[in-house]
Protein backbone atom coordinates (compact mmCIF):
# COMPACT_ATOMS: atom_id res chain seq x y z
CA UNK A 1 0.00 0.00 0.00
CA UNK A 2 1.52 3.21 -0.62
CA UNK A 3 1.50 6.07 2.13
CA UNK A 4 -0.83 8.62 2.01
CA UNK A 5 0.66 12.14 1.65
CA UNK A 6 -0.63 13.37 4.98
CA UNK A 7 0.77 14.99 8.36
CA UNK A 8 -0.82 14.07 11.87
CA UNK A 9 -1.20 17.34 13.86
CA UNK A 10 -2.27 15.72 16.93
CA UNK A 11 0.57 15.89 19.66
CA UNK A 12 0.32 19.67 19.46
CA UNK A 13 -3.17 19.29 20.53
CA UNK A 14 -2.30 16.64 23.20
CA UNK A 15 0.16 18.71 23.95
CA UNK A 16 -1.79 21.98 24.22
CA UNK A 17 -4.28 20.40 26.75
CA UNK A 18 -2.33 18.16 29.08
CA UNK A 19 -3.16 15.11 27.50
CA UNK A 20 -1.24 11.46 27.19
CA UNK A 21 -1.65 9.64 24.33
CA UNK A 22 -2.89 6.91 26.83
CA UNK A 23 -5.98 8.79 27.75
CA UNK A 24 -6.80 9.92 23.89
CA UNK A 25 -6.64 5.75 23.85
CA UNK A 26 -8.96 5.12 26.70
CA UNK A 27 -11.55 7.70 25.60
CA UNK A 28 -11.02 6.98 21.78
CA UNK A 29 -11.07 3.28 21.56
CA UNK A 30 -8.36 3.38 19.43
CA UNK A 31 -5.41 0.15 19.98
CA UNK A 32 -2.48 1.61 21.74
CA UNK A 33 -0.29 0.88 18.31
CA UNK A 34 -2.67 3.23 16.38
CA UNK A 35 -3.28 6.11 18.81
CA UNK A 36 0.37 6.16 19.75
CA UNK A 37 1.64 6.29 15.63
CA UNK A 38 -0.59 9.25 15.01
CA UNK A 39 0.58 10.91 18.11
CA UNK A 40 3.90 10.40 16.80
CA UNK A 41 3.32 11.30 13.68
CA UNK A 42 4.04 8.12 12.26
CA UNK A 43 0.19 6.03 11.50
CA UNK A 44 0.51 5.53 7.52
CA UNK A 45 -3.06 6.17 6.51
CA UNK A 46 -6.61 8.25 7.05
CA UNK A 47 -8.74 5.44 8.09
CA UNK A 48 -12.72 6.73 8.57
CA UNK A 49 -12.92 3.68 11.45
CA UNK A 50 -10.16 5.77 13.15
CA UNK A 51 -11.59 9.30 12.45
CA UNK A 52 -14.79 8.08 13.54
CA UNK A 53 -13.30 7.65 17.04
CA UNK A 54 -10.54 9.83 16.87
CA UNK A 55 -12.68 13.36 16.48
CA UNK A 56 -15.33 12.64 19.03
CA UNK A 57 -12.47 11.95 21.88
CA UNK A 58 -10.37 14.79 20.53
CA UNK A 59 -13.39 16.99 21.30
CA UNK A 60 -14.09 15.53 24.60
CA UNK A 61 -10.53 15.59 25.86
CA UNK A 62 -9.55 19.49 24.52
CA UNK A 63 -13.00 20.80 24.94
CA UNK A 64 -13.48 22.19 21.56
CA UNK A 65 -16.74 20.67 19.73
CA UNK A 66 -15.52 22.80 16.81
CA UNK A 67 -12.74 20.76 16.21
CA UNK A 68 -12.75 19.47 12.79
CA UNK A 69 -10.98 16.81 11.00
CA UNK A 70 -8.34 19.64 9.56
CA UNK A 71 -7.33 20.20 13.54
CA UNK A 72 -5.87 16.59 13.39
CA UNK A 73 -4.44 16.07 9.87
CA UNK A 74 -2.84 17.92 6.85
CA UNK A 75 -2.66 16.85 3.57
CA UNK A 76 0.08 17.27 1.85
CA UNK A 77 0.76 16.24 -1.57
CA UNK A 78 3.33 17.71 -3.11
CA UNK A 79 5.14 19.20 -0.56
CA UNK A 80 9.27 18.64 -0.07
């Protein structure tokens, strides 16, 4: 499969609002192998099973029910 051309900007968010990549798991529902790559940076693909339960905790956990898919991920084709 190849890798999509995208950039996780989660960890700023964890970050930002005190929060371990262990308790975006808990609330999330996420395994511990995904929520940990895509708080490093490093989970290969957009996955709507993941976004499904990846927005809902982000919005929970930083307290913004605005947040939006383009909070957590970039695209970025053709980029250096």
């Amino acid at each position: 499969m190849t890798q999509m051309p995208l950039r996780w900007k989660v960890k700023p968010l964890l970050d930002r609002h005190q929060v371990t990549p262990y308790r975006l798991m808990m609330r999330s529902g996420l395994s511990r192998a995904v929520t940990y790559a895509i708080a490093n940076g490093t989970h290969p693909a957009l996955d709507s099973g993941v976004i499904d339960k990846l927005i809902p905790a982000m919005r929970e956990l930083t307290g913004n029910e605005g947040l939006q898919i383009g909070d957590v991920v970039e695209y970025t084709q053709g980029e250096a």
